[in-house]
PDB file of N, CA and C in Angstrom:
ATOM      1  N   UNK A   1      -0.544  19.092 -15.728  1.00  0.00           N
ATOM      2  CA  UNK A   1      -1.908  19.116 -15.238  1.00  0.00           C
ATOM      3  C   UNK A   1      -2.105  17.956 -14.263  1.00  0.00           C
ATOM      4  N   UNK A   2      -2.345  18.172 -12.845  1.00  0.00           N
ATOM      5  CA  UNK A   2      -2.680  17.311 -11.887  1.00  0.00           C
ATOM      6  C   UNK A   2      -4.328  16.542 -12.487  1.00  0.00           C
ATOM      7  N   UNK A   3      -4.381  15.254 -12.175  1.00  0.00           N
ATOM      8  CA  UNK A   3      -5.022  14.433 -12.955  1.00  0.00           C
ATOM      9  C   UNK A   3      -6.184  13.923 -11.665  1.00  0.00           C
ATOM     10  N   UNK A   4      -5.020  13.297 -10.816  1.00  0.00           N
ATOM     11  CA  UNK A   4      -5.964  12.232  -9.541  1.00  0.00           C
ATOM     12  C   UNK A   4      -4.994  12.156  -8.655  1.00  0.00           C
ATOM     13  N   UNK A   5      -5.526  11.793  -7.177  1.00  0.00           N
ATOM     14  CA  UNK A   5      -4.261  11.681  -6.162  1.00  0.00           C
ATOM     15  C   UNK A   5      -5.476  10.584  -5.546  1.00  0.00           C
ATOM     16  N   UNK A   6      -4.378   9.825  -5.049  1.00  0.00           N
ATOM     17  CA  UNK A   6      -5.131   8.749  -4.610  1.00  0.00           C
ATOM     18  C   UNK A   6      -3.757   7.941  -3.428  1.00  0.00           C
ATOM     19  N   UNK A   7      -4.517   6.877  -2.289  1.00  0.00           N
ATOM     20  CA  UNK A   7      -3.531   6.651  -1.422  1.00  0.00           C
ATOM     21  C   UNK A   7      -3.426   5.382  -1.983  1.00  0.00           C
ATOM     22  N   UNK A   8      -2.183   4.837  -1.612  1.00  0.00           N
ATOM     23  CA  UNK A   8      -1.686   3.181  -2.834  1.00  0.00           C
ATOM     24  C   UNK A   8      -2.180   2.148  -2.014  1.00  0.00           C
ATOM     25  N   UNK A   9      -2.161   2.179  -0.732  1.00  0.00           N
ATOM     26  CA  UNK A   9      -2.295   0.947   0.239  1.00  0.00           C
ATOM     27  C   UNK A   9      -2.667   1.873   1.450  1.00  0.00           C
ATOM     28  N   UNK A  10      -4.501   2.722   0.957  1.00  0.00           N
ATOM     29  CA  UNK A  10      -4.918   3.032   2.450  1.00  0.00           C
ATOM     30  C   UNK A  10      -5.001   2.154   3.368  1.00  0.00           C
ATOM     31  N   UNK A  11      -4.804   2.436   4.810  1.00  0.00           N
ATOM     32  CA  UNK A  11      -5.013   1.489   5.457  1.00  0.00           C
ATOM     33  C   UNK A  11      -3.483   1.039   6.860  1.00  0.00           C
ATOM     34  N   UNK A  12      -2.783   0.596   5.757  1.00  0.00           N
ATOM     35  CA  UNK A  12      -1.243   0.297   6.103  1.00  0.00           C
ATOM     36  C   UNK A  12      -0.712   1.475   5.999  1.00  0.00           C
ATOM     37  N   UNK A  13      -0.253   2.633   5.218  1.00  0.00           N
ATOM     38  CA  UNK A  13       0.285   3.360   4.877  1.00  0.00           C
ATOM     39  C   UNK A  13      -0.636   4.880   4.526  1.00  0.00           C
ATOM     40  N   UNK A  14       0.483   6.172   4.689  1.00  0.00           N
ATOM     41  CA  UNK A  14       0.009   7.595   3.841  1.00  0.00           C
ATOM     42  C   UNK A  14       0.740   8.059   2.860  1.00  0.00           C
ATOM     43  N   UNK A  15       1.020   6.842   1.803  1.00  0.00           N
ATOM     44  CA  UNK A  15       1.570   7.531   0.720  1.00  0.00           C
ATOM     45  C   UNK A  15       0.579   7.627  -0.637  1.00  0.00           C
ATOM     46  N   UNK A  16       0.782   8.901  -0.831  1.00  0.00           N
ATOM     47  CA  UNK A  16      -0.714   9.607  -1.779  1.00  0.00           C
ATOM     48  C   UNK A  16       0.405   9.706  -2.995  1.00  0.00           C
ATOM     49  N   UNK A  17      -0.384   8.975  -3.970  1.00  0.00           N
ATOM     50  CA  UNK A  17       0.179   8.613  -5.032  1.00  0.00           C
ATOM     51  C   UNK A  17      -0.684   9.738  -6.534  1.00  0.00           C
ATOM     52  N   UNK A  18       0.353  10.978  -6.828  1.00  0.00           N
ATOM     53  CA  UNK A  18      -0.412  11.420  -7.943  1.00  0.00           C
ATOM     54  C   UNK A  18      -0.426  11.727  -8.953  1.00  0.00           C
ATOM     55  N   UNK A  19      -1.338  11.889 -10.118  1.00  0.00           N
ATOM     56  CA  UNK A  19      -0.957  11.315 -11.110  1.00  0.00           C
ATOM     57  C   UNK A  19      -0.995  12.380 -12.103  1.00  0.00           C
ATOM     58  N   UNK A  20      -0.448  13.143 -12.672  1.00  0.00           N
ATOM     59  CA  UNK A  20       0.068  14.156 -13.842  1.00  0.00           C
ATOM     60  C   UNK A  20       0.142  13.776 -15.160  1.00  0.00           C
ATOM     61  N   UNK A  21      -0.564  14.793 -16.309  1.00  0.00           N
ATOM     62  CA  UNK A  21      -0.764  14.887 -17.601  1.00  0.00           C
ATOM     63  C   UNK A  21       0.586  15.326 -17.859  1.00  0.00           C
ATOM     64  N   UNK A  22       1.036  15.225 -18.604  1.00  0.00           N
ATOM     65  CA  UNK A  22       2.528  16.089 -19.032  1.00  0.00           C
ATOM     66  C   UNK A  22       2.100  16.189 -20.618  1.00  0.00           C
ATOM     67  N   UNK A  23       2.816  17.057 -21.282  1.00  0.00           N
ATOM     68  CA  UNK A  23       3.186  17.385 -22.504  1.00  0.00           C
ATOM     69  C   UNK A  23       4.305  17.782 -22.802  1.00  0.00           C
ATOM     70  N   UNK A  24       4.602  18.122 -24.071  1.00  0.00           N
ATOM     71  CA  UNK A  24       5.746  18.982 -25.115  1.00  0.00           C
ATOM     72  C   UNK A  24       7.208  18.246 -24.076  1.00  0.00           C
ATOM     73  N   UNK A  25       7.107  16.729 -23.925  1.00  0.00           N
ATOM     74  CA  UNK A  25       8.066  16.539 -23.127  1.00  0.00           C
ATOM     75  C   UNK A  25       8.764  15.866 -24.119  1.00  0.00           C
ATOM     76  N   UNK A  26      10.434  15.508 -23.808  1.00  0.00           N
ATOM     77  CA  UNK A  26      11.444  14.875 -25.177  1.00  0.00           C
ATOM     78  C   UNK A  26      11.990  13.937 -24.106  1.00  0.00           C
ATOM     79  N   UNK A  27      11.849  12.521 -25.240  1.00  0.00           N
ATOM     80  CA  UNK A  27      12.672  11.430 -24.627  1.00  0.00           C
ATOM     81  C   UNK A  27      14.099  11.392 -24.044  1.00  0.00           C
ATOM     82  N   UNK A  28      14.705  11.300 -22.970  1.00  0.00           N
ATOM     83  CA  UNK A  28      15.916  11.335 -22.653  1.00  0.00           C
ATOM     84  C   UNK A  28      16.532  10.249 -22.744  1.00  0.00           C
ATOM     85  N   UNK A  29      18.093   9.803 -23.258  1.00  0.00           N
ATOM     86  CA  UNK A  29      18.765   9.042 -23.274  1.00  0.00           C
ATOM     87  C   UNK A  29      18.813   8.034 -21.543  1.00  0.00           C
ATOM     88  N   UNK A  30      18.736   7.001 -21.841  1.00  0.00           N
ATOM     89  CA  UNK A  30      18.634   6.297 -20.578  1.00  0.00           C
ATOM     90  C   UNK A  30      20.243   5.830 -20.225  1.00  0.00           C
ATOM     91  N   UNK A  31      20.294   6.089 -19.098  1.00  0.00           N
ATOM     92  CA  UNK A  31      21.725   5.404 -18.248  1.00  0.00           C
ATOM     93  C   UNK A  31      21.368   4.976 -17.099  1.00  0.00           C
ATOM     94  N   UNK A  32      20.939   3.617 -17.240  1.00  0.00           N
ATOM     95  CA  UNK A  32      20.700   2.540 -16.026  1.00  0.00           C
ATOM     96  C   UNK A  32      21.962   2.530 -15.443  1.00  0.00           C
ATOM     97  N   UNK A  33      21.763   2.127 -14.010  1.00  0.00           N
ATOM     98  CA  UNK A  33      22.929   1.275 -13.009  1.00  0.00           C
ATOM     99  C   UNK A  33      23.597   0.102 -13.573  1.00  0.00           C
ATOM    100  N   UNK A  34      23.947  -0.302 -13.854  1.00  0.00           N
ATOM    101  CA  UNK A  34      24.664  -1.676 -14.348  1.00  0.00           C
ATOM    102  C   UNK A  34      23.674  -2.726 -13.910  1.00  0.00           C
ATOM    103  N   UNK A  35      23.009  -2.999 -12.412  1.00  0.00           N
ATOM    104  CA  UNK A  35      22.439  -4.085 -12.006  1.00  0.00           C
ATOM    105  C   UNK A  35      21.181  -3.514 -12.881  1.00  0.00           C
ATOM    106  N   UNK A  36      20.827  -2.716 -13.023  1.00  0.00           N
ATOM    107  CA  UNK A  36      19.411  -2.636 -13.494  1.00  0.00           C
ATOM    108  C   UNK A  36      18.789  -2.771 -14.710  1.00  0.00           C
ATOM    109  N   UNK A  37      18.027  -3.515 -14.501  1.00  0.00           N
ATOM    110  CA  UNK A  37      17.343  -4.184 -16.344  1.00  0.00           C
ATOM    111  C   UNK A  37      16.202  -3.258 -16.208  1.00  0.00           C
ATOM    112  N   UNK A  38      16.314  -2.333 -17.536  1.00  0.00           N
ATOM    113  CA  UNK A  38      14.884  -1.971 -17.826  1.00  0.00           C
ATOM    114  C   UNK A  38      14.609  -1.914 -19.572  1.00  0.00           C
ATOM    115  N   UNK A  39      13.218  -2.630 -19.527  1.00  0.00           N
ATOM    116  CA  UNK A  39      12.747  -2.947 -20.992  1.00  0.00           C
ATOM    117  C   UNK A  39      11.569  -1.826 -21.058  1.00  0.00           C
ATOM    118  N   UNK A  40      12.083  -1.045 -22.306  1.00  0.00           N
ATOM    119  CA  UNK A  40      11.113  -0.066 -22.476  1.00  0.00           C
ATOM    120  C   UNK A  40      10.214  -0.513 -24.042  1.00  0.00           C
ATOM    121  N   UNK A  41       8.534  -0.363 -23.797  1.00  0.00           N
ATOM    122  CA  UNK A  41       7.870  -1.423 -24.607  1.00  0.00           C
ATOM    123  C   UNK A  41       6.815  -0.140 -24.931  1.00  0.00           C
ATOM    124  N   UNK A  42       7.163   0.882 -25.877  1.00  0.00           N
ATOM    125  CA  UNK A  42       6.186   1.647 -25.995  1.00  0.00           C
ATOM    126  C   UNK A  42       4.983   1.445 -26.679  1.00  0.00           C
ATOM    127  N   UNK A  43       3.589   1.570 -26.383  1.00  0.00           N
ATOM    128  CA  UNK A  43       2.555   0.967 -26.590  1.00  0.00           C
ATOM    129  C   UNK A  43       1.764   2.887 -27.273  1.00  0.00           C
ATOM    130  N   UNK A  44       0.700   2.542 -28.472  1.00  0.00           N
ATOM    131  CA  UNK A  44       0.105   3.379 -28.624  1.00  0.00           C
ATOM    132  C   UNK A  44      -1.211   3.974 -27.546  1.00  0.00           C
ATOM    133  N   UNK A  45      -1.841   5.232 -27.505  1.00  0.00           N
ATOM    134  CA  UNK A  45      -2.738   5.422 -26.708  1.00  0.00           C
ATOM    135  C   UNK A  45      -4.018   4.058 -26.801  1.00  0.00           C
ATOM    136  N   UNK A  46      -4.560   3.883 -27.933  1.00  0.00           N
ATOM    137  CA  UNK A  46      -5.657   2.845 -27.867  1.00  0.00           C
ATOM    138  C   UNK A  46      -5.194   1.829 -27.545  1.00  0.00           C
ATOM    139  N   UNK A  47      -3.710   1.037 -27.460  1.00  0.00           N
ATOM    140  CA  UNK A  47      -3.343   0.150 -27.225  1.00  0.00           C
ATOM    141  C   UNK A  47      -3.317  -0.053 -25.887  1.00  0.00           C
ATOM    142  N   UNK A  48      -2.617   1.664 -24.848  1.00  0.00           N
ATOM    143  CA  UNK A  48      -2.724   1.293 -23.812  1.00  0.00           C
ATOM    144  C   UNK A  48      -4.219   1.100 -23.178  1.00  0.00           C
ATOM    145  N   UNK A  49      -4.907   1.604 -23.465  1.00  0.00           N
ATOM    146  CA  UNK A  49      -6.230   1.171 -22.634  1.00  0.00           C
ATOM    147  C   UNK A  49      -6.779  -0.120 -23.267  1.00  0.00           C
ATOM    148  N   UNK A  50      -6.821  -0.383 -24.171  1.00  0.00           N
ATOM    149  CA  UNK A  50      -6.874  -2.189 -24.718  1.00  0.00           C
ATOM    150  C   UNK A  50      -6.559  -2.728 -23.624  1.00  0.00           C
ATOM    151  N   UNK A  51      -4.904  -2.342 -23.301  1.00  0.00           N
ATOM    152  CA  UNK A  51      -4.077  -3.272 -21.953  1.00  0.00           C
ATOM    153  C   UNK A  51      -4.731  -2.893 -20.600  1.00  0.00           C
ATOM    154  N   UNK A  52      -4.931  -1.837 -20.204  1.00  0.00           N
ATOM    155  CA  UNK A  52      -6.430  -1.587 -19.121  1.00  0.00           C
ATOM    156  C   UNK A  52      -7.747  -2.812 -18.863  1.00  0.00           C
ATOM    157  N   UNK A  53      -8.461  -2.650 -20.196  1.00  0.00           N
ATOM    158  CA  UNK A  53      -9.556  -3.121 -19.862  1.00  0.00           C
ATOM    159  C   UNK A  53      -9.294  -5.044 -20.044  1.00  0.00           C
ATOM    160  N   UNK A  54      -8.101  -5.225 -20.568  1.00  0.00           N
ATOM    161  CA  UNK A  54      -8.001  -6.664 -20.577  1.00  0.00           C
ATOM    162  C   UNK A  54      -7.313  -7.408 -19.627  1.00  0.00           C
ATOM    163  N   UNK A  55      -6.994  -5.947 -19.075  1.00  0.00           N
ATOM    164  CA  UNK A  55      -5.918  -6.775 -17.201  1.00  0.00           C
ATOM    165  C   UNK A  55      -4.577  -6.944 -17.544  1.00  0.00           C
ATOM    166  N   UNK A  56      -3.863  -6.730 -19.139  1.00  0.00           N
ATOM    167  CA  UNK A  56      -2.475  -7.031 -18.654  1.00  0.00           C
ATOM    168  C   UNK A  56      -2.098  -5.468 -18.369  1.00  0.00           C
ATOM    169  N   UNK A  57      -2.612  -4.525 -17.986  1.00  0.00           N
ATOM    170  CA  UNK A  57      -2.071  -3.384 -17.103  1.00  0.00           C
ATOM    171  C   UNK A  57      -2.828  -3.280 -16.282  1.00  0.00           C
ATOM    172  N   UNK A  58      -2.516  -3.780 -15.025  1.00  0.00           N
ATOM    173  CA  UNK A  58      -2.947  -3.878 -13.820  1.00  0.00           C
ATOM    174  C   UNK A  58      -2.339  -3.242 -12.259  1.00  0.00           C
ATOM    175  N   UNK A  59      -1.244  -2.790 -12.503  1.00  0.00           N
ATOM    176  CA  UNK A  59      -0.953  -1.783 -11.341  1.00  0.00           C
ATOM    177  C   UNK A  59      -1.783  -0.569 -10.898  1.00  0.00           C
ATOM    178  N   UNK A  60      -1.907  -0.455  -9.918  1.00  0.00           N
ATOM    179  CA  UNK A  60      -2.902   0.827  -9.416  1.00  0.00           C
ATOM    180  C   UNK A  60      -2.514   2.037 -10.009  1.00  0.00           C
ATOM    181  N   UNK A  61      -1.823   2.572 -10.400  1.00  0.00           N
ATOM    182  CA  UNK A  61      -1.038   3.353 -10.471  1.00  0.00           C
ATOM    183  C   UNK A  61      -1.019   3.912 -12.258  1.00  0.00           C
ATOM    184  N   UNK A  62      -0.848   2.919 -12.761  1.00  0.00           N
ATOM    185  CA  UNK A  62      -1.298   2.899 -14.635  1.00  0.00           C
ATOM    186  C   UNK A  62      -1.999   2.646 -14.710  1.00  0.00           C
ATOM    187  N   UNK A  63      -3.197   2.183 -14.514  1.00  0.00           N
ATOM    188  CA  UNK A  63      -4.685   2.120 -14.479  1.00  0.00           C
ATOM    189  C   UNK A  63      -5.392   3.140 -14.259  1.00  0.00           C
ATOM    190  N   UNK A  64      -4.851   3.777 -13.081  1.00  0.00           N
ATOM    191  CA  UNK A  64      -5.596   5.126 -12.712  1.00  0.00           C
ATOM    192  C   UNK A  64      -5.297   6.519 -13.433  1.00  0.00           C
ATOM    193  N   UNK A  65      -3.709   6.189 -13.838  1.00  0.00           N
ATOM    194  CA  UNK A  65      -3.274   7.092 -14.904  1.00  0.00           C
ATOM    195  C   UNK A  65      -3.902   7.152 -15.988  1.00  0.00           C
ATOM    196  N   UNK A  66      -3.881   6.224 -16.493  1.00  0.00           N
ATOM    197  CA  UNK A  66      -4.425   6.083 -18.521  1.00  0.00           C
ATOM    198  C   UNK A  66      -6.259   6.392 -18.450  1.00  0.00           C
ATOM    199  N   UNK A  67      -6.658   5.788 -17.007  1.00  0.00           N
ATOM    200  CA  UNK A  67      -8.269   6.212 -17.326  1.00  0.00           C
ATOM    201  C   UNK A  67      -8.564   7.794 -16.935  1.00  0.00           C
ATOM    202  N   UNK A  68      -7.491   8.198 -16.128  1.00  0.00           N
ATOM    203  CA  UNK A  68      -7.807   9.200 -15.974  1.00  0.00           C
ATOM    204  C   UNK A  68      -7.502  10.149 -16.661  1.00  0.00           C
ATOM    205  N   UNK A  69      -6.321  10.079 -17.833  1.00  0.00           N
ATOM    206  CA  UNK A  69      -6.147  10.636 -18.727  1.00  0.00           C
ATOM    207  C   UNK A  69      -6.981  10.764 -19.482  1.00  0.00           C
ATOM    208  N   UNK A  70      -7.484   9.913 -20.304  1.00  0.00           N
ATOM    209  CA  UNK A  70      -8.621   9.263 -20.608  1.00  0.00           C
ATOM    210  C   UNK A  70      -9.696  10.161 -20.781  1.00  0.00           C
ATOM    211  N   UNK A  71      -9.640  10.216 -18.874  1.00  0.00           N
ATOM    212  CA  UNK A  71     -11.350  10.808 -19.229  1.00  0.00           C
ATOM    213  C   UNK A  71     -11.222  12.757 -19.583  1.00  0.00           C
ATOM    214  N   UNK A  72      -9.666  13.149 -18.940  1.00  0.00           N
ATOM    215  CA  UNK A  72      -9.543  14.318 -19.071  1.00  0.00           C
ATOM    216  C   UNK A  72      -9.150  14.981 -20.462  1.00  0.00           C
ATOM    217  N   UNK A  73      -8.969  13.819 -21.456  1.00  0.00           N
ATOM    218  CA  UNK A  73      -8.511  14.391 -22.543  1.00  0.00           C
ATOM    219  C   UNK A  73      -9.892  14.448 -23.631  1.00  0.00           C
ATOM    220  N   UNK A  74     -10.350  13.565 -23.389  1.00  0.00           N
ATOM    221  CA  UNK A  74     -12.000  13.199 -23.886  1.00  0.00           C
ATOM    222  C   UNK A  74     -12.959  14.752 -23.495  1.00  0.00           C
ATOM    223  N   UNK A  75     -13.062  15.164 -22.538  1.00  0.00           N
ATOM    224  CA  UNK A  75     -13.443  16.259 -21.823  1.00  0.00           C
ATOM    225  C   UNK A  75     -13.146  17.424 -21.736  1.00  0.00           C
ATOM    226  N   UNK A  76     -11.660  17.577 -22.478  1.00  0.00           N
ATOM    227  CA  UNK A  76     -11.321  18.985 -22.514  1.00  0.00           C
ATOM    228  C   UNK A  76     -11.539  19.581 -23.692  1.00  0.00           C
TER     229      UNK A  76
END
């Protein structure tokens, strides 16, 4: 389910950034690059918007996701 589309840095750029509900999806085994560090820190739904409204999730991008989830799951 398409959620929100939004541009990341109108202005400078046209990249339209958008943002999708997913479901019935299964975790896949991760195989990073060797150089690449990734820490995966799974957070519950109330937790993530806790991290929303207190600023330590602050990218445009997960912000606009989780509220907009948010408001579409509240609503349906």
């Amino acid at each position: 389910t398409r959620l929100v589309s939004f541009f990341s840095t109108p202005g400078v750029c046209s990249e339209v950034c958008q943002i999708f509900l997913a479901s019935g999806l299964e975790k896949p085994q991760q195989k990073p690059a060797e150089e690449e560090v990734v820490a995966v820190a799974p957070v519950g739904w109330e937790q993530a918007l806790k991290m929303v409204w207190s600023g330590e999730i602050f990218d445009a991008a997960s912000v606009a996701g989780i509220l907009a989830a948010d408001s579409y799951l509240k609503n349906s």
